[in-house]
Protein backbone atom coordinates (compact mmCIF):
# COMPACT_ATOMS: atom_id res chain seq x y z
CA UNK A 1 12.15 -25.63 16.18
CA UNK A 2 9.84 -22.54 15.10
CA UNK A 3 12.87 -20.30 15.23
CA UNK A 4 14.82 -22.34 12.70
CA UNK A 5 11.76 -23.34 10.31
CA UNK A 6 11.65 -18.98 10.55
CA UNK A 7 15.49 -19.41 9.79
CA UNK A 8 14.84 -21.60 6.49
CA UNK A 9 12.26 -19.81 5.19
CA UNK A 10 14.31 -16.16 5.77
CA UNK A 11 17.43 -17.83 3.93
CA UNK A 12 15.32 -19.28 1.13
CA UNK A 13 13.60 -15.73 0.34
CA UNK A 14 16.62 -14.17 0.57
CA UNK A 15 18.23 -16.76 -2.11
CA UNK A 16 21.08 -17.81 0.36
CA UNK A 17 22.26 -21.33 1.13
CA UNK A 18 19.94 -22.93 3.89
CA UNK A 19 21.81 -26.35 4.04
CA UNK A 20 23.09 -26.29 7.31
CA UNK A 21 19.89 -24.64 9.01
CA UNK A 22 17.27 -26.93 6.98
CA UNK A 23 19.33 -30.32 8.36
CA UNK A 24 19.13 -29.01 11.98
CA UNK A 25 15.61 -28.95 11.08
CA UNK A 26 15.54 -32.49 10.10
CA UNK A 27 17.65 -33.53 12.50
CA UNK A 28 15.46 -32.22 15.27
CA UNK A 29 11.97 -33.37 13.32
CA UNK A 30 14.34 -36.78 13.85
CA UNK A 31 14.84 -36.33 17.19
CA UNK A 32 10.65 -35.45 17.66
CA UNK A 33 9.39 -38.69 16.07
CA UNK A 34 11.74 -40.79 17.94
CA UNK A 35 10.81 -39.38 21.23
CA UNK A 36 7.03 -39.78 20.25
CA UNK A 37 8.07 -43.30 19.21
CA UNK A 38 9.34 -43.62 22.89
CA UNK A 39 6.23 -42.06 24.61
CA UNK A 40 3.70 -44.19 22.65
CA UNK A 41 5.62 -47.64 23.60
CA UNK A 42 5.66 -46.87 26.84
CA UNK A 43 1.91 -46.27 27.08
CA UNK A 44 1.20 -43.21 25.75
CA UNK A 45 -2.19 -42.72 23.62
CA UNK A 46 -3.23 -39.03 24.46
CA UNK A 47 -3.69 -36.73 20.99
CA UNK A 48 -0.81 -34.89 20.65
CA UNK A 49 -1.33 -30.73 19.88
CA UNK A 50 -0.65 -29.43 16.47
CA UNK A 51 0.52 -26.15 15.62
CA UNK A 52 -3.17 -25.02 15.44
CA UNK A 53 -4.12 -26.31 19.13
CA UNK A 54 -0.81 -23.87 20.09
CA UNK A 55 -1.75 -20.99 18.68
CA UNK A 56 -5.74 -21.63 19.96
CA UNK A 57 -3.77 -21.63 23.36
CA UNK A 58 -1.45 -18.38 22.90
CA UNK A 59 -5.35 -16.12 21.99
């Protein structure tokens, strides 16, 4: 998902049509929610990392 949000935000500075790579981005921030949807019904309750706890675990 990083790689195409990178994608977007290339096309956009460059002033060229991101249509196609900014609904694969929805589509898989679709595809995300639903499976956290998913996860929490079926008992899930753990905190879930955000981008910041990633790159705290890359250093």
């Amino acid at each position: 998902m990083a790689d195409i949000e990178a994608s977007v935000r290339d096309l956009v500075n460059r002033d060229r049509d991101c249509t196609e790579k900014a609904l694969a981005q929805m589509d898989l921030r679709q595809k995300i929610n639903l499976l956290i949807g998913e996860w929490k019904a079926a008992g899930g309750g753990d905190v879930l990392p955000d981008v910041r706890d990633r790159v705290r675990l890359r250093r």
